[in-house]
Protein backbone atom coordinates (compact mmCIF):
# COMPACT_ATOMS: atom_id res chain seq x y z
CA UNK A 1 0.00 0.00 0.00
CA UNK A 2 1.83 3.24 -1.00
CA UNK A 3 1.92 6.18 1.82
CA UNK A 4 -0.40 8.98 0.43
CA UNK A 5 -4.10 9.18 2.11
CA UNK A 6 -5.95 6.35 1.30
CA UNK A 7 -8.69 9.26 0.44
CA UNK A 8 -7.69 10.18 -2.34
CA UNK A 9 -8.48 6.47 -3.86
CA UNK A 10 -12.30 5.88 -3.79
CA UNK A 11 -13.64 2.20 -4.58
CA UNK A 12 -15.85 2.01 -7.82
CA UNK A 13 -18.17 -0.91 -7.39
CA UNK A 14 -18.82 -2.69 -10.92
CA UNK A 15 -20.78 -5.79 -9.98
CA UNK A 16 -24.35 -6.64 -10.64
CA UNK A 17 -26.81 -7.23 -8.25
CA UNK A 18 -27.54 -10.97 -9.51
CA UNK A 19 -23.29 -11.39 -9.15
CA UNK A 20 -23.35 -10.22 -6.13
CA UNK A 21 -26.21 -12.15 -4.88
CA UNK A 22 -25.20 -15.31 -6.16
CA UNK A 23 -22.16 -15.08 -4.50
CA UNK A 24 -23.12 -14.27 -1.01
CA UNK A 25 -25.63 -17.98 -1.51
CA UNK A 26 -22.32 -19.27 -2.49
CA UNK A 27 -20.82 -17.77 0.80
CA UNK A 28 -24.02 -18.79 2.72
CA UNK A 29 -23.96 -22.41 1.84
CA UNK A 30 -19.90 -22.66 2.96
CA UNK A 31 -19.97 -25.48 5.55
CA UNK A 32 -16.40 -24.15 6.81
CA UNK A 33 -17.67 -20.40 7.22
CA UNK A 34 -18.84 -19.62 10.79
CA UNK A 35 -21.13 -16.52 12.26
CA UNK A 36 -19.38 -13.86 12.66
CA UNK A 37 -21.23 -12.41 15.92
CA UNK A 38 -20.86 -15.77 17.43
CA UNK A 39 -17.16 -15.42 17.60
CA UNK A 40 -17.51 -12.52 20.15
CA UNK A 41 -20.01 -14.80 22.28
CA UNK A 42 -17.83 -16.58 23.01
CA UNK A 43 -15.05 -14.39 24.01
CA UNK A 44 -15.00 -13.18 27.38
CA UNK A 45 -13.77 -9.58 27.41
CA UNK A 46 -13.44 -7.98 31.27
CA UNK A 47 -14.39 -4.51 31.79
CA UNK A 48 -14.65 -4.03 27.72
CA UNK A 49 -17.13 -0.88 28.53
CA UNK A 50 -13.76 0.72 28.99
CA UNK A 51 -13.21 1.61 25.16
CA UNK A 52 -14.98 3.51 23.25
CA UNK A 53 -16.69 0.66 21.81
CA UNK A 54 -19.75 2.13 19.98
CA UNK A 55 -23.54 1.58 20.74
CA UNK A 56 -25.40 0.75 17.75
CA UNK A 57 -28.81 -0.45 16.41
CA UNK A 58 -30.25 -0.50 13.65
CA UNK A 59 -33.55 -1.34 12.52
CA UNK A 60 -34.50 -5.16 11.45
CA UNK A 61 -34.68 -5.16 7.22
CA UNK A 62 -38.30 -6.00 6.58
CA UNK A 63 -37.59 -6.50 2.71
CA UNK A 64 -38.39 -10.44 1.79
CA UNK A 65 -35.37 -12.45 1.11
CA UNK A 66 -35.30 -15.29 -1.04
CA UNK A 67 -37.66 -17.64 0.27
CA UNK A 68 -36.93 -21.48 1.30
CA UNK A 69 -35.94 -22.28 -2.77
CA UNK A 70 -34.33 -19.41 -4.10
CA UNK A 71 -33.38 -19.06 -7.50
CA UNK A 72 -30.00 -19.13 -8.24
CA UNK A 73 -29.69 -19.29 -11.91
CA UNK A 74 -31.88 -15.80 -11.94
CA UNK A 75 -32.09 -14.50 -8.41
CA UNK A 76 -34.56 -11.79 -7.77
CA UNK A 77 -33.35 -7.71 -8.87
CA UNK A 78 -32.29 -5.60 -5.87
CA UNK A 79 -34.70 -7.76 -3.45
CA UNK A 80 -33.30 -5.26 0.04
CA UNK A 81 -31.15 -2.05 -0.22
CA UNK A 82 -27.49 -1.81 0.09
CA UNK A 83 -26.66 -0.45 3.67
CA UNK A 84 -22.82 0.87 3.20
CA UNK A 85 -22.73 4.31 2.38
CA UNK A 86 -20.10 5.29 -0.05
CA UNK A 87 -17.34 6.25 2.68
CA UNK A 88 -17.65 3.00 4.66
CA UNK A 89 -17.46 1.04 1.30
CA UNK A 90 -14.24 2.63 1.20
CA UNK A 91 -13.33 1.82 4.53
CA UNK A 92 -14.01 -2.20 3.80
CA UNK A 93 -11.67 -1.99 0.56
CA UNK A 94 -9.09 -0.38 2.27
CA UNK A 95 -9.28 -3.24 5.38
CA UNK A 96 -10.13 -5.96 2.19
CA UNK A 97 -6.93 -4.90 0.42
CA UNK A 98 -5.29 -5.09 4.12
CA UNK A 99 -6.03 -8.64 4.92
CA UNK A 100 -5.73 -9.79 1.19
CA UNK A 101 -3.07 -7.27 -0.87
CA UNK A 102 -2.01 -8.24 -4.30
CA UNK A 103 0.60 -11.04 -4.32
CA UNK A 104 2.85 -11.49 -7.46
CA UNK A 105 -0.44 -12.94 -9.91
CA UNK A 106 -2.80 -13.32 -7.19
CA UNK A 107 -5.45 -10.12 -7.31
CA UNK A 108 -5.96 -8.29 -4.31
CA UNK A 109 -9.29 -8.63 -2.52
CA UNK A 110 -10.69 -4.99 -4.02
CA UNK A 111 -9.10 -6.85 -7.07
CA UNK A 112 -12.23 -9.58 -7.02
CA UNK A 113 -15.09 -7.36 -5.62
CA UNK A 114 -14.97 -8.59 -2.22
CA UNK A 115 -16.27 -5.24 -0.96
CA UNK A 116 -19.69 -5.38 -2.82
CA UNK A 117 -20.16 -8.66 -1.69
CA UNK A 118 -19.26 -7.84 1.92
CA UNK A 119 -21.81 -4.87 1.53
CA UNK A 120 -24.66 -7.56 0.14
CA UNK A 121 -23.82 -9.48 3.05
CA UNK A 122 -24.38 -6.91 5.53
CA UNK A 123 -27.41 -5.53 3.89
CA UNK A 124 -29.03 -9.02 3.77
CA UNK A 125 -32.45 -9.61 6.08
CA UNK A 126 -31.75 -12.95 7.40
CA UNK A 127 -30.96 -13.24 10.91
CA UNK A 128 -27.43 -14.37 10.37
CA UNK A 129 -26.45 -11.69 8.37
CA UNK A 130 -28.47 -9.28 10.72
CA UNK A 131 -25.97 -9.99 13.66
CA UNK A 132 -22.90 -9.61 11.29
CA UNK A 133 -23.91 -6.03 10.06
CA UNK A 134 -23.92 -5.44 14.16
CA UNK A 135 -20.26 -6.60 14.52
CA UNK A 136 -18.90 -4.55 11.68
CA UNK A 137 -20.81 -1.63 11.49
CA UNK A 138 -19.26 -0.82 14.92
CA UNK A 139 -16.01 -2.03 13.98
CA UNK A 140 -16.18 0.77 10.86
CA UNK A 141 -17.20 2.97 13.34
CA UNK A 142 -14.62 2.58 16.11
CA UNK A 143 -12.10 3.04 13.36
CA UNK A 144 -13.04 6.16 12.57
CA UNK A 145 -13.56 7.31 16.25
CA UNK A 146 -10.17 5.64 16.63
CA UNK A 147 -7.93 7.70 13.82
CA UNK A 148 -9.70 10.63 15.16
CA UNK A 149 -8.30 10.59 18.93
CA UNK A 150 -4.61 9.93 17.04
CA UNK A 151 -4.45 11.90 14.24
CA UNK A 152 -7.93 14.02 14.03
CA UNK A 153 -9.16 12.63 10.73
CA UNK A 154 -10.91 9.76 9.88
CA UNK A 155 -9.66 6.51 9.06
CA UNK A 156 -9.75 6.74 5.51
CA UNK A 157 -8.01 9.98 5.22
CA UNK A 158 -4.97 8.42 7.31
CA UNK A 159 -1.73 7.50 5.66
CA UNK A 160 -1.45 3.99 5.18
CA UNK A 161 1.19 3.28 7.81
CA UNK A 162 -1.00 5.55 10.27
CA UNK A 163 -3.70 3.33 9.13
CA UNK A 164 -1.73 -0.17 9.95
CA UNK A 165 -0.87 1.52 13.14
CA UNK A 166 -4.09 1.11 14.09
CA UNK A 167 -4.93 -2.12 12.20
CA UNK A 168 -1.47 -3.77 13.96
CA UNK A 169 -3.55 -2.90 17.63
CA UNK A 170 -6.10 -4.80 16.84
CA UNK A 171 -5.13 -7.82 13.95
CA UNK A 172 -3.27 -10.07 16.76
CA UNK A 173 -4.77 -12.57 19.50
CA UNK A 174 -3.32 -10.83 21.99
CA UNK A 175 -5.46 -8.03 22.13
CA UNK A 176 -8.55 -10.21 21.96
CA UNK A 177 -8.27 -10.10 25.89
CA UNK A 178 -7.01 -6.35 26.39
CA UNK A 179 -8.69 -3.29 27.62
CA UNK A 180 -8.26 -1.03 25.16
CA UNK A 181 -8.78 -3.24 21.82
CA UNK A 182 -10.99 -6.27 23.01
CA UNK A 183 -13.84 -6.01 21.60
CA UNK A 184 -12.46 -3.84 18.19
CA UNK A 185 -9.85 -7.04 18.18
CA UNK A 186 -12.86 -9.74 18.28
CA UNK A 187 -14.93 -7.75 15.44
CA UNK A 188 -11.67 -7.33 13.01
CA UNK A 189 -11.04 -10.97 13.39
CA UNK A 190 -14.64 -11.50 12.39
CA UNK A 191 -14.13 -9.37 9.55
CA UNK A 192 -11.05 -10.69 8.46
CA UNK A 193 -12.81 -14.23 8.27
CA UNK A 194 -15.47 -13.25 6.36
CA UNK A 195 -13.21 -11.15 3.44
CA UNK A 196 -10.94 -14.44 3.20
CA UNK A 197 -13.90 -16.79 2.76
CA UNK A 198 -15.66 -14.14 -0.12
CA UNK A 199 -12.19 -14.22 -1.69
CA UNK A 200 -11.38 -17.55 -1.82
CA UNK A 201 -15.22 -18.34 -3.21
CA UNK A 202 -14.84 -15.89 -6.04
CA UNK A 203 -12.96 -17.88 -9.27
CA UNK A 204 -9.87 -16.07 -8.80
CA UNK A 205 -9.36 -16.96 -5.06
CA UNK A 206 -10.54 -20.91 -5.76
CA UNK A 207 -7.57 -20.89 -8.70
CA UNK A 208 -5.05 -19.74 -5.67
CA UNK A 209 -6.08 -22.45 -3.51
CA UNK A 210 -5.87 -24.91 -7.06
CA UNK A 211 -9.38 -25.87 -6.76
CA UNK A 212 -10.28 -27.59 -9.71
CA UNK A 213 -14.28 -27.66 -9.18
CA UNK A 214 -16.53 -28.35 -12.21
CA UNK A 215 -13.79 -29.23 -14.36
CA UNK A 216 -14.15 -33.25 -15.33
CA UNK A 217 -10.96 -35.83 -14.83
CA UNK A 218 -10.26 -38.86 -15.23
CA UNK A 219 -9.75 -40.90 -12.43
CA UNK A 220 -9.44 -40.40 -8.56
CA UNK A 221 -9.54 -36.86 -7.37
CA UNK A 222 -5.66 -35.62 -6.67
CA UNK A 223 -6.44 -32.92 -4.10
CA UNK A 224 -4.64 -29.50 -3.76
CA UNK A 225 -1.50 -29.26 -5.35
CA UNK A 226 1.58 -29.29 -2.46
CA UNK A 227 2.56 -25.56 -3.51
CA UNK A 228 -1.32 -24.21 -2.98
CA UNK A 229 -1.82 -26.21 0.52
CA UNK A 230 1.61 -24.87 1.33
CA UNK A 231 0.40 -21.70 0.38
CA UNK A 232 -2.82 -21.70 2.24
CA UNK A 233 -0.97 -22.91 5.35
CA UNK A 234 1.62 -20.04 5.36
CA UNK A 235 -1.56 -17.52 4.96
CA UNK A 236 -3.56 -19.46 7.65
CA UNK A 237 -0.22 -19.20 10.27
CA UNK A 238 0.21 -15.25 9.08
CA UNK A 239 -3.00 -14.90 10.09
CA UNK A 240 -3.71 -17.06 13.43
CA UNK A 241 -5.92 -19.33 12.03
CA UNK A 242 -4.33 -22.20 11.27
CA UNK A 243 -5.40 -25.55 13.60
C-alpha cells in the first residue's frame, strides 16, 4: 500500500446485483464459514465498557429475502437495499486490500469485488447476516472514532502506515483479551474471516487455492497441489488461524 491518504483512492463498485447475490448464496452455503457475531459470544472480554466501543442499532430489514428455494440461476433484482454508504465502502476496501493485498499474480481482494459482496452481506435480512452487520458496522465505526483521537481525521483519510498503526492494535490474539482493543480485536477478526472466505469463493481466489471444481478428470480426485496447501498454510499461520 503506497503512503499517500488512502482518500484520495475511492472504490468504484462494478458488480451486478444478480453477481453479487449469487455469491453471497455461495458464501451462505460454505460449511467451513462460521457466524461472525458468534465469535464474540464466546469471548470473554473484562471490563470491555472501557473503550470507546460504539452503541449501535439499527432497525431489522423487513424487505423479503429469497424464500426457502431461491433461484439461483436468476435471483430476484435488488430484493433489500445496500446499507454501506459510499465512505464505509471505502473503509471495507481499504481493510479488504489489508487482509488480502495483491501477491505477485494473485489479485488483491478490491481486485475480485470482495467489498460489494461484503456490503450484500451486511445488507441481507436474514438473521445471520443481521448480527454480522452489528459486529462490523461498529467495527467501521470505532475506526473512525479511533484515527480521530490519534491523528484528528478519519480513518480513511490516514496514511497507510497511520492506518496499519491502528490495524497492527487490533489484527493479533493478543489483544482479543485487552482493555483497550478487546472487543475492536474480536470484530476485526470477524471481519477478516469473512473477506478471506468471499475471496477464496470468487474464481480467482478458488484458482489460488488450485481448486479444480466443475472441471471433469479422469480418475481419482488428486487434491490441492503441495505448492497451494503450502500456500494456504503459510496464509492461515500469518494470520492465526491455522489448527
Amino acid at each position: 500500500m503506497a503512503d499517500k491518504p488512502q482518500s484520495l483512492t475511492s472504490y468504484v463498485p462494478s458488480l451486478t446485483r444478480r453477481q453479487t447475490l449469487k455469491w453471497i448464496g455461495v458464501l451462505s452455503a460454505t460449511a467451513a464459514f462460521p457466524l461472525l457475531s458468534s465469535c464474540d459470544k464466546k469471548t470473554n472480554i473484562k471490563h470491555a465498557q472501557a473503550a470507546h466501543w460504539p452503541d449501535l442499532t439499527f432497525a431489522p430489514v423487513t424487505t423479503p429475502g429469497y424464500g426457502k428455494d431461491p433461484s439461483l440461476i436468476v435471483p430476484p433484482t435488488s430484493p433489500w437495499p445496500l446499507l454501506l454508504k459510499e465512505d464505509e465502502l471505502n473503509v471495507v476496501a481499504v481493510l479488504a486490500d489489508i487482509i488480502v493485498p495483491r501477491e505477485l499474480m494473485v489479485p488483491s481482494a478490491t481486485e475480485v469485488k470482495v467489498p460489494e459482496v461484503i456490503n450484500e452481506w451486511v445488507s441481507a435480512p436474514y438473521s445471520r447476516q443481521q448480527e454480522d452487520r452489528l459486529s462490523i458496522m461498529s467495527l467501521l465505526s470505532w475506526l473512525n472514532t479511533e484515527a480521530l483521537q490519534r491523528s484528528k481525521q478519519v480513518f480513511i483519510q490516514l496514511s497507510a502506515p497511520e492506518q496499519m498503526t491502528i490495524i497492527d492494535d487490533i489484527a493479533f490474539k493478543s489483544a482479543h483479551s485487552s482493555l483497550e482493543f478487546g472487543k475492536p480485536a474480536v470484530a476485526f477478526a470477524a471481519f477478516r474471516r469473512l473477506v478471506l472466505a468471499a475471496f477464496f469463493c470468487s474464481p480467482q481466489g478458488s484458482k489460488d487455492l488450485g481448486y479444480q471444481g466443475n472441471v471433469p478428470i479422469s480418475g481419482d480426485y488428486p487434491g490441492p497441489t503441495k505448492d497451494a496447501k503450502a500456500h494456504l498454510d503459510t496464509l492461515l499461520t500469518q494470520l492465526g488461524l491455522s489448527l
